[in-house]
N, C-alpha and C. Protein backbone atom coordinates (compact mmCIF):
# COMPACT_ATOMS: atom_id res chain seq x y z
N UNK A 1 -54.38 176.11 76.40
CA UNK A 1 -55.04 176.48 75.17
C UNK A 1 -56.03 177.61 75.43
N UNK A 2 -56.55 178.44 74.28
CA UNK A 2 -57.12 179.33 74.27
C UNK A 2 -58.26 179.06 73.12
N UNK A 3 -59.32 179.60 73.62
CA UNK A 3 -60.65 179.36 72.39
C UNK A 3 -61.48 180.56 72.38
N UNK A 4 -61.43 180.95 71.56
CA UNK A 4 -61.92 182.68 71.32
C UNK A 4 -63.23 182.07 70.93
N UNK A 5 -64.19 182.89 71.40
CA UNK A 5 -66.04 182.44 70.71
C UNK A 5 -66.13 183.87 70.35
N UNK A 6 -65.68 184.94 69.38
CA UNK A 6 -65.83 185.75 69.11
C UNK A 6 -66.03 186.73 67.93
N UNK A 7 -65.85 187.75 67.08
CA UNK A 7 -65.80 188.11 65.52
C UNK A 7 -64.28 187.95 65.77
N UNK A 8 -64.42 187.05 64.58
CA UNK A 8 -62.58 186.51 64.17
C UNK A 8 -61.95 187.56 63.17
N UNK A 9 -62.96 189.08 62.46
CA UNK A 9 -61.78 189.67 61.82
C UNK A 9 -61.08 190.18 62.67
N UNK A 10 -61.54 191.30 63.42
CA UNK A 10 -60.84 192.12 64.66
C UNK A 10 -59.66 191.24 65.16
N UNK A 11 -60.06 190.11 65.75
CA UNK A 11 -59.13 189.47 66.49
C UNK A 11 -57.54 188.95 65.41
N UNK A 12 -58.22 188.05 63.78
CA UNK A 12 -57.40 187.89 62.99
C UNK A 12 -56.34 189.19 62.67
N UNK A 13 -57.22 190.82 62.30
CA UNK A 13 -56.24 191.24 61.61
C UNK A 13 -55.44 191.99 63.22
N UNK A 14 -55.70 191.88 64.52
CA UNK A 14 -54.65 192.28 65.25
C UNK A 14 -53.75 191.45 65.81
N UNK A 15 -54.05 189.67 65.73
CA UNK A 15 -52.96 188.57 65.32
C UNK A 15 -51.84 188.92 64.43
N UNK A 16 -52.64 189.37 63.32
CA UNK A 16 -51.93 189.41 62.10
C UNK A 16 -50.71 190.99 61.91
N UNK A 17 -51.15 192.12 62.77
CA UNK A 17 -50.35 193.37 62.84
C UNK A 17 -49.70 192.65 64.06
N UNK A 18 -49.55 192.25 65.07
CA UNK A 18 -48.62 191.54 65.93
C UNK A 18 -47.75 190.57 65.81
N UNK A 19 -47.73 189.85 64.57
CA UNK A 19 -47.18 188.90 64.24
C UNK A 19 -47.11 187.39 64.98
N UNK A 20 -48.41 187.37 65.12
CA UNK A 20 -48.31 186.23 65.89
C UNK A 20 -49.07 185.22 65.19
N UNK A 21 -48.28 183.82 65.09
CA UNK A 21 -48.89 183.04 64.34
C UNK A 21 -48.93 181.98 65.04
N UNK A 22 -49.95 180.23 64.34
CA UNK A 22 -50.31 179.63 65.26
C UNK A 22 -50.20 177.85 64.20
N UNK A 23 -50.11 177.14 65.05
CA UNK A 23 -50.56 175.62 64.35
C UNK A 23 -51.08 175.84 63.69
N UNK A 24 -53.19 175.75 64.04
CA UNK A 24 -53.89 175.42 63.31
C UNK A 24 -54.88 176.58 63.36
N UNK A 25 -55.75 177.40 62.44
CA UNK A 25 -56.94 177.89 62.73
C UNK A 25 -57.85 177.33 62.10
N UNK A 26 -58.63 177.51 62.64
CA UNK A 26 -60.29 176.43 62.33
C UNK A 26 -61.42 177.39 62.47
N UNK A 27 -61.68 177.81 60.93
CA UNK A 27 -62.79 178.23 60.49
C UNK A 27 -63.95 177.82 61.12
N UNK A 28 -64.61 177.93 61.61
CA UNK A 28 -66.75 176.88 61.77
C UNK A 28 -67.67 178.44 61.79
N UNK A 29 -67.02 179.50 61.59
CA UNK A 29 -67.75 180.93 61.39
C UNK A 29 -68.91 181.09 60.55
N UNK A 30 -68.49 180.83 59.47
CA UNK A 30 -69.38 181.15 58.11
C UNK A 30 -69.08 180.03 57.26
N UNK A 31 -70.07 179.70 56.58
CA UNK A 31 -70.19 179.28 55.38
C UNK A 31 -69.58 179.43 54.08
N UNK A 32 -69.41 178.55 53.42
CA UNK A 32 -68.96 179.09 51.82
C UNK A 32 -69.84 179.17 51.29
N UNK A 33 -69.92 180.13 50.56
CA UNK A 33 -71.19 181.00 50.30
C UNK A 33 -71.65 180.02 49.10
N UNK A 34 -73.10 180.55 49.15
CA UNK A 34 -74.44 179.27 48.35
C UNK A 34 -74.76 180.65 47.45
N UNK A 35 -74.54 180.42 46.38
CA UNK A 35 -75.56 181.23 45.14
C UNK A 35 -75.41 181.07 43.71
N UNK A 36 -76.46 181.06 43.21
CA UNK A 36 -76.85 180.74 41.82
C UNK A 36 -75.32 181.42 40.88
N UNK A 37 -74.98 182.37 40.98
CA UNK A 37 -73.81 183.41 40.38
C UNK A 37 -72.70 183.84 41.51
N UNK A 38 -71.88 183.49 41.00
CA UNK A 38 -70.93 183.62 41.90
C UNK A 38 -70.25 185.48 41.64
N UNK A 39 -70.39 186.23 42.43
CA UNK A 39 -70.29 187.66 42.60
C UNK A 39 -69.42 188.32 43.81
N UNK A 40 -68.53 188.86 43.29
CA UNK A 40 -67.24 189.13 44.44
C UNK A 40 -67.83 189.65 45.81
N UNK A 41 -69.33 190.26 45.81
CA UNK A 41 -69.83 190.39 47.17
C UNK A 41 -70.27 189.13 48.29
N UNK A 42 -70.19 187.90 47.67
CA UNK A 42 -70.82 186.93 48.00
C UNK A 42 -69.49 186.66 48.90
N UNK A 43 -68.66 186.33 48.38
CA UNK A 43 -67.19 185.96 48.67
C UNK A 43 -66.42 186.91 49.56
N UNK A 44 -66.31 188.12 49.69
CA UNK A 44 -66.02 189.08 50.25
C UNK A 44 -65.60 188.76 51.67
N UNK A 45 -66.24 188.01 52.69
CA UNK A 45 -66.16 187.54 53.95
C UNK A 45 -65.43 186.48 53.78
N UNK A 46 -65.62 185.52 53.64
CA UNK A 46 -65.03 183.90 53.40
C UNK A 46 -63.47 184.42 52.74
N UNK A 47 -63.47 185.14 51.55
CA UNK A 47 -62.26 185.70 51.59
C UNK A 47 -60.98 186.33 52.34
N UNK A 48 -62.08 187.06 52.97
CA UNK A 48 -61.11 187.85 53.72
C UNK A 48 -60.46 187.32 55.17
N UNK A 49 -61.46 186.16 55.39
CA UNK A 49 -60.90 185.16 56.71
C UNK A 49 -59.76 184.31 56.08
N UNK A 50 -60.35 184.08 54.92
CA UNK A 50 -59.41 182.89 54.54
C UNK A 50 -57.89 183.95 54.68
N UNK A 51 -57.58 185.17 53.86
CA UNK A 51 -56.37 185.99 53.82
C UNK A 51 -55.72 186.30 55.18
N UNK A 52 -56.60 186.42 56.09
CA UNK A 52 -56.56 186.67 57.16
C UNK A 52 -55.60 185.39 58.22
N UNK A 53 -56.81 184.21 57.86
CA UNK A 53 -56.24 183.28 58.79
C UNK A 53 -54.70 182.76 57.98
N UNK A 54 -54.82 182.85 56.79
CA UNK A 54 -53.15 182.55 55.78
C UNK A 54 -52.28 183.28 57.01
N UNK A 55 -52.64 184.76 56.95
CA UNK A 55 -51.46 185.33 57.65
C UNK A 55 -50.61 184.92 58.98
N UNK A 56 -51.95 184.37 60.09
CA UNK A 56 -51.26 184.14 60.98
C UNK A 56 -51.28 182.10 61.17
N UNK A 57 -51.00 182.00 60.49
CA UNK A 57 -50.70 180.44 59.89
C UNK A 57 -48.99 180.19 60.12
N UNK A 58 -48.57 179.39 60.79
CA UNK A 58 -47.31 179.27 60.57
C UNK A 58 -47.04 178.03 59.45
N UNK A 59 -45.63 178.34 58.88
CA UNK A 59 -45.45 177.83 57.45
C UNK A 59 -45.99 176.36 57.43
N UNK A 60 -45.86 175.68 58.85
CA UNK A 60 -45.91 174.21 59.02
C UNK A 60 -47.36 174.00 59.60
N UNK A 61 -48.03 175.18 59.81
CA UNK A 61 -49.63 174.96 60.08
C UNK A 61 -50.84 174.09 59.21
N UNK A 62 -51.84 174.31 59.85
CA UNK A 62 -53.36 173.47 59.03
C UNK A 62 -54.27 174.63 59.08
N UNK A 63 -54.97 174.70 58.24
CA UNK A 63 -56.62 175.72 58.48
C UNK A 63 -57.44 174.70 57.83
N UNK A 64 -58.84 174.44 58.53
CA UNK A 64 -59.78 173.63 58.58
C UNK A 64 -60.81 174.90 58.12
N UNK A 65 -61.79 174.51 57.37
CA UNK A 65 -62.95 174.85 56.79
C UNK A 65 -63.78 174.22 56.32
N UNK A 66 -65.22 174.19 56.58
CA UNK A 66 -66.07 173.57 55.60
C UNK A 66 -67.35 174.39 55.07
N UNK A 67 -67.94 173.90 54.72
CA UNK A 67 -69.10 174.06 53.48
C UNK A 67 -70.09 173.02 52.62
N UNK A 68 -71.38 173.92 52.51
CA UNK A 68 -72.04 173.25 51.77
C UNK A 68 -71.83 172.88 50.47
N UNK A 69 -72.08 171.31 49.87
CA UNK A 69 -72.08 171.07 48.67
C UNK A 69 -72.57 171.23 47.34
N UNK A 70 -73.41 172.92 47.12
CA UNK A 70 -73.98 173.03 46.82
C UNK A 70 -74.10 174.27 45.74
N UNK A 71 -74.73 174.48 44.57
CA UNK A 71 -74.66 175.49 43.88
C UNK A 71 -72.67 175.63 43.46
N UNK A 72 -72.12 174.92 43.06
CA UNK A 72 -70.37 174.91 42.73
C UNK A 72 -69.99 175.32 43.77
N UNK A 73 -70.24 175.54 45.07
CA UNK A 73 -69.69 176.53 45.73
C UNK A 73 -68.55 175.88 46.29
N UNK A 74 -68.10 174.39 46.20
CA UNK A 74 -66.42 173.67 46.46
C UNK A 74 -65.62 174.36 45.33
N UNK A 75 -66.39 174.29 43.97
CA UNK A 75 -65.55 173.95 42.95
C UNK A 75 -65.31 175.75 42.91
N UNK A 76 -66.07 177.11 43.47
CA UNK A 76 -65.40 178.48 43.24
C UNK A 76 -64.56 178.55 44.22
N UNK A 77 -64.70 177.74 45.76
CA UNK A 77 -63.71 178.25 46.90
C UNK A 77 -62.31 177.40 46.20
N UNK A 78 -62.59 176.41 45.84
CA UNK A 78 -61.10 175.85 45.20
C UNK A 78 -60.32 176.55 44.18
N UNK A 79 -61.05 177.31 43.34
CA UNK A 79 -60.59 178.49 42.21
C UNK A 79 -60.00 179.62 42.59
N UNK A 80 -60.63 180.19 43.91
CA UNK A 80 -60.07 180.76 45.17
C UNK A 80 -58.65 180.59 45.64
N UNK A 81 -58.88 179.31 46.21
CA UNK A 81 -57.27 178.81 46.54
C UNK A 81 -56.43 178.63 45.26
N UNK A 82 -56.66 178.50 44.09
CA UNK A 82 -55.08 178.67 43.20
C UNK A 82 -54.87 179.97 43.17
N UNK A 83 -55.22 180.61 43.15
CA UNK A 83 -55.25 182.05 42.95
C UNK A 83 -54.88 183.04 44.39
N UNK A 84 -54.34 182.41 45.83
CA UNK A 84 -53.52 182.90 46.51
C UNK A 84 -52.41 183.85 46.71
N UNK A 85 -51.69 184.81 47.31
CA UNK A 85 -50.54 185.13 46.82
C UNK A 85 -49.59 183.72 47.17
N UNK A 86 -49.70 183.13 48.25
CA UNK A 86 -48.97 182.42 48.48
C UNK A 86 -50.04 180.60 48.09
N UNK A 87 -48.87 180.02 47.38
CA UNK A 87 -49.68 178.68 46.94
C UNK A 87 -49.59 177.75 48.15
N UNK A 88 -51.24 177.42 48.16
CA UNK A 88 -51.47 176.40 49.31
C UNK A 88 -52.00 174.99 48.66
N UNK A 89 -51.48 173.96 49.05
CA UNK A 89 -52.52 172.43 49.27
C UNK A 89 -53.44 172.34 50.09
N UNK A 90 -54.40 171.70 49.25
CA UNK A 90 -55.34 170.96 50.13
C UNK A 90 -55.71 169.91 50.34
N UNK A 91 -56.61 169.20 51.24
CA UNK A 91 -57.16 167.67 51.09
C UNK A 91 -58.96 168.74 51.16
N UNK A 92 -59.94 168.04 50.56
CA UNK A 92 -61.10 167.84 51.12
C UNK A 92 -62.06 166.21 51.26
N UNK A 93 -62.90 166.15 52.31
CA UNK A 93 -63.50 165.33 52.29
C UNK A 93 -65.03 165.59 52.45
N UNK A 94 -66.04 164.44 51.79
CA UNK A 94 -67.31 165.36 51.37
C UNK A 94 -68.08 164.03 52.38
N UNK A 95 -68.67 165.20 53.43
CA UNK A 95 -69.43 163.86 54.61
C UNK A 95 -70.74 164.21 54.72
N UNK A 96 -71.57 163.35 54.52
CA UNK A 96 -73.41 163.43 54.93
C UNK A 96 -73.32 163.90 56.18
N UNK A 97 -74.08 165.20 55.99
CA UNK A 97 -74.80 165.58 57.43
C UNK A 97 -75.79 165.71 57.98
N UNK A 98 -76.49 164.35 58.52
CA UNK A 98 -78.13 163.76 58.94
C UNK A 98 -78.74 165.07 59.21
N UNK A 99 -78.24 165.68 60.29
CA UNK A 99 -79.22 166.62 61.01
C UNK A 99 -79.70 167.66 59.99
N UNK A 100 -78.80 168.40 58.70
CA UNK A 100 -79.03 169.27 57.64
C UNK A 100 -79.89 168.94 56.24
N UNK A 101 -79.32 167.48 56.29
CA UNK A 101 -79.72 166.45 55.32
C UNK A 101 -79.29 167.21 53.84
N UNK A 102 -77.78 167.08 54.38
CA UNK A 102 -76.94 167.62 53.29
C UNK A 102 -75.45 166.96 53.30
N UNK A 103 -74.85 167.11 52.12
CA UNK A 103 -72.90 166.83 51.66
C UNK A 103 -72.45 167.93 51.94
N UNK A 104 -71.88 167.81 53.06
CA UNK A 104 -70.96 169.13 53.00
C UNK A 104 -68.98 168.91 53.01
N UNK A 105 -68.65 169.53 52.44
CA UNK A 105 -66.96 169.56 51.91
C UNK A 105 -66.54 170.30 53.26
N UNK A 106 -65.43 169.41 53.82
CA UNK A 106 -64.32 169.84 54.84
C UNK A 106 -63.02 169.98 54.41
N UNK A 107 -62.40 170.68 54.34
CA UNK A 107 -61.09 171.12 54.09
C UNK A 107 -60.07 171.22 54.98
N UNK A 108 -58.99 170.37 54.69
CA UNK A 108 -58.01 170.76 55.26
C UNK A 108 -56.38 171.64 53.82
N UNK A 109 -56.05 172.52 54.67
CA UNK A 109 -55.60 173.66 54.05
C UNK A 109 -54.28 173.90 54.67
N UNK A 110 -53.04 173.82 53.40
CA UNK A 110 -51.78 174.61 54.21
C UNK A 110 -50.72 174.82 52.94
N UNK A 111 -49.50 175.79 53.81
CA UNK A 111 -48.79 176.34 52.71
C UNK A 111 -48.21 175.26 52.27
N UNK A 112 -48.24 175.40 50.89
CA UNK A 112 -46.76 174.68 49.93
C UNK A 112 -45.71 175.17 50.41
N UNK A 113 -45.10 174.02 50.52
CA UNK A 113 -43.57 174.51 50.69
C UNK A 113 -42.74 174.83 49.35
């Protein structure tokens, strides 16, 4: 196995011009973004991983993500995902996190067949 601790666009979009795809990728980078108004600059990053990690996803893969429960910000990243080119399922689960003293939503994420 291999575990990159590094900036995941560079690495995603030259995965992604190589064609190389994988099981699972697992987001823990960034956050889903927290704000009063939801504004395509806010989203801009979280987006573009999410498009990113889609690409090198194989059809039978998982992508893991989570986020705070907070300000809608489950209910815009989920508005997000219908709106894919390609339609994905999800599961999420919403777990107390002592040390933050917060709900935060974990996602698990993959293509429809």
């Amino acid at each position: 196995y291999l575990v990159r601790v590094e900036d995941c666009v560079p690495v995603l979009e030259q995965y992604a011009r190589d064609g190389k795809t994988f099981d699972y990728v697992i987001n823990d980078l960034t956050d889903i973004p927290i704000s009063q108004e939801p504004t395509e600059d806010t989203w801009e990053l979280p987006q573009k991983i999410l498009d990113l990690s889609l690409k090198v996803l194989k059809q039978t893969g998982k992508y893991w993500t989570h986020g705070a429960n907070t300000h809608n910000a489950p209910q815009q990243f989920e508005e997000r995902l219908k709106h894919l080119p390609q339609h994905v399922d999800f599961l999420k689960e919403v777990i107390a996190i002592p040390s933050y003293h917060e709900l935060w939503v974990f996602y698990t994420i993959w293509k429809a067949s």
